[in-house]
PDB file of N, CA and C in Angstrom:
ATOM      1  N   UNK A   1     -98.675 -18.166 -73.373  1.00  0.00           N
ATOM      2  CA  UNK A   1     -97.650 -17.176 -73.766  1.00  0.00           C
ATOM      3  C   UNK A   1     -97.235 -16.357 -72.538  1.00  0.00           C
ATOM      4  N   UNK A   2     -96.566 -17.018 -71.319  1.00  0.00           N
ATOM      5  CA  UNK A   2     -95.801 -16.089 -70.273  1.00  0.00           C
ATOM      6  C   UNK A   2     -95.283 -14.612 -70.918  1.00  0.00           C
ATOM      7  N   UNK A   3     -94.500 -15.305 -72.063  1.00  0.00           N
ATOM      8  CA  UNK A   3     -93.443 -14.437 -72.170  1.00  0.00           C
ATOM      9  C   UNK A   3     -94.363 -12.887 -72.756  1.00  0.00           C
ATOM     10  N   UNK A   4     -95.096 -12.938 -72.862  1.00  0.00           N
ATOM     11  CA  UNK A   4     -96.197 -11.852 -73.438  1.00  0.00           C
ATOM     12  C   UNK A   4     -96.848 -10.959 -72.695  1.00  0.00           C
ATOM     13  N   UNK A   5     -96.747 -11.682 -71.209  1.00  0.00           N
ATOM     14  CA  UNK A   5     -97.455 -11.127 -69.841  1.00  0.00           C
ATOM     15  C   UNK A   5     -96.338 -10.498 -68.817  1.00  0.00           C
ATOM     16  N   UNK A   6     -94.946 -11.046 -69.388  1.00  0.00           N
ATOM     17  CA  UNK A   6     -93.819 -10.633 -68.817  1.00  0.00           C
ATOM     18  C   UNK A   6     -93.504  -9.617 -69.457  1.00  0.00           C
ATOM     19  N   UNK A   7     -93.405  -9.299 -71.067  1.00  0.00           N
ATOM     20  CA  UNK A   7     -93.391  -8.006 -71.115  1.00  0.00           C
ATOM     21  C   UNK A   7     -93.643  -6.727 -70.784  1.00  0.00           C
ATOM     22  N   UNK A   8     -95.141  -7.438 -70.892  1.00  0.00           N
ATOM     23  CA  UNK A   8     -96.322  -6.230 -70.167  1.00  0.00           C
ATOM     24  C   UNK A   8     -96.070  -5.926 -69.251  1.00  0.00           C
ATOM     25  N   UNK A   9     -95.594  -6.565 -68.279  1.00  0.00           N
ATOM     26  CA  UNK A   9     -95.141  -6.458 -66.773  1.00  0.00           C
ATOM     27  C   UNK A   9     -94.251  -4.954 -66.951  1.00  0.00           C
ATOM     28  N   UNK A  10     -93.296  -5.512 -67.662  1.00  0.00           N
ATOM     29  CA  UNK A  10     -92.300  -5.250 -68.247  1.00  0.00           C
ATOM     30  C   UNK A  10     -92.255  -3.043 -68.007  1.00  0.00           C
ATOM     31  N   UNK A  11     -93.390  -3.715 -69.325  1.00  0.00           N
ATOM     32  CA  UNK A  11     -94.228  -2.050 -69.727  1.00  0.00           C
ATOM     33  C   UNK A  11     -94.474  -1.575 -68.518  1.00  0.00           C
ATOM     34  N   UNK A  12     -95.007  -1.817 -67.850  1.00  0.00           N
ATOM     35  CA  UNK A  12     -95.880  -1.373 -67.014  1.00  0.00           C
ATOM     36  C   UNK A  12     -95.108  -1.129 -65.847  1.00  0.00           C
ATOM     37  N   UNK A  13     -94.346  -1.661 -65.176  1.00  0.00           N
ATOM     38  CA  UNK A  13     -93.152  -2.123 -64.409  1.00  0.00           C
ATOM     39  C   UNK A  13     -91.820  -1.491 -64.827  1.00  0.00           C
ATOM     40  N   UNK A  14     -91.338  -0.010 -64.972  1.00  0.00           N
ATOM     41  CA  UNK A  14     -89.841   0.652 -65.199  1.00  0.00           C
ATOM     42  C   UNK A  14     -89.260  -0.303 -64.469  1.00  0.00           C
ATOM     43  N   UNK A  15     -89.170  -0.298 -63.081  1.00  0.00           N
ATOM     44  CA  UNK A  15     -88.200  -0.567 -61.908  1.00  0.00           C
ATOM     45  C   UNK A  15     -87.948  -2.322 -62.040  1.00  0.00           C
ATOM     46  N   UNK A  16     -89.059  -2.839 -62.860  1.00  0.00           N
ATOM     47  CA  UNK A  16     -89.008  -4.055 -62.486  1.00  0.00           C
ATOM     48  C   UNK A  16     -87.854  -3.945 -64.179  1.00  0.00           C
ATOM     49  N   UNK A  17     -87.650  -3.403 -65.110  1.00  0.00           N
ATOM     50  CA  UNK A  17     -87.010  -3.501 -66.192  1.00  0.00           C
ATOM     51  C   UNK A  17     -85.421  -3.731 -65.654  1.00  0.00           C
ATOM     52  N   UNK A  18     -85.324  -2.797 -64.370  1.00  0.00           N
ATOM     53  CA  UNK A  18     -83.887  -2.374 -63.920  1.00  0.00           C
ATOM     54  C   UNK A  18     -83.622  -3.919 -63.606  1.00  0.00           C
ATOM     55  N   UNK A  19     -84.342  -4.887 -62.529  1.00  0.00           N
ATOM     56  CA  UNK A  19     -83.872  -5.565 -62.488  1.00  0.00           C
ATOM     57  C   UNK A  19     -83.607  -6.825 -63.074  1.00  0.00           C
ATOM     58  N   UNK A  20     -84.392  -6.722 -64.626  1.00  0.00           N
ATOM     59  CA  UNK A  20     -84.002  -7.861 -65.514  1.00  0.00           C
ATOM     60  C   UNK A  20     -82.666  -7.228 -65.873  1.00  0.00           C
ATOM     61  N   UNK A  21     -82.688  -6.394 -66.054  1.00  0.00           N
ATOM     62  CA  UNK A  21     -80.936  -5.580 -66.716  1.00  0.00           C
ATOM     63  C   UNK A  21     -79.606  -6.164 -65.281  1.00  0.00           C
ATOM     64  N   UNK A  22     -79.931  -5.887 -64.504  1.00  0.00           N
ATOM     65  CA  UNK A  22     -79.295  -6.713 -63.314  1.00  0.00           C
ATOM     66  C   UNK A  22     -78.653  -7.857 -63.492  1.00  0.00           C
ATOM     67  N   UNK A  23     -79.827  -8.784 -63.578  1.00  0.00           N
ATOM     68  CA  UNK A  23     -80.198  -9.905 -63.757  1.00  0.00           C
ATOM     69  C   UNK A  23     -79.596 -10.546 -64.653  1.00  0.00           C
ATOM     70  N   UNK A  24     -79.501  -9.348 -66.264  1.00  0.00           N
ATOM     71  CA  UNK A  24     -78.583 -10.259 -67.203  1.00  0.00           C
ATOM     72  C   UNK A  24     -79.665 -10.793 -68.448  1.00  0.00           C
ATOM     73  N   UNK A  25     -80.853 -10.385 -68.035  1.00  0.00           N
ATOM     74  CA  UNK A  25     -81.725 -11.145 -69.054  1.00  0.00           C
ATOM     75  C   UNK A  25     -82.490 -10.077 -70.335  1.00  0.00           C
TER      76      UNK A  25
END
């Protein structure tokens, strides 16, 4: 389940949120 560890990232990670929003995803 990536997609479960990418959230978390996610959570954990504001700045990294900005650049899925970037990104488009």
């Amino acid at each position: 389940c990536s997609l479960i560890n990418f959230i978390a990232t996610l959570a954990n990670r504001p700045i990294f949120l900005k650049t899925i929003d970037a990104s488009g995803e």
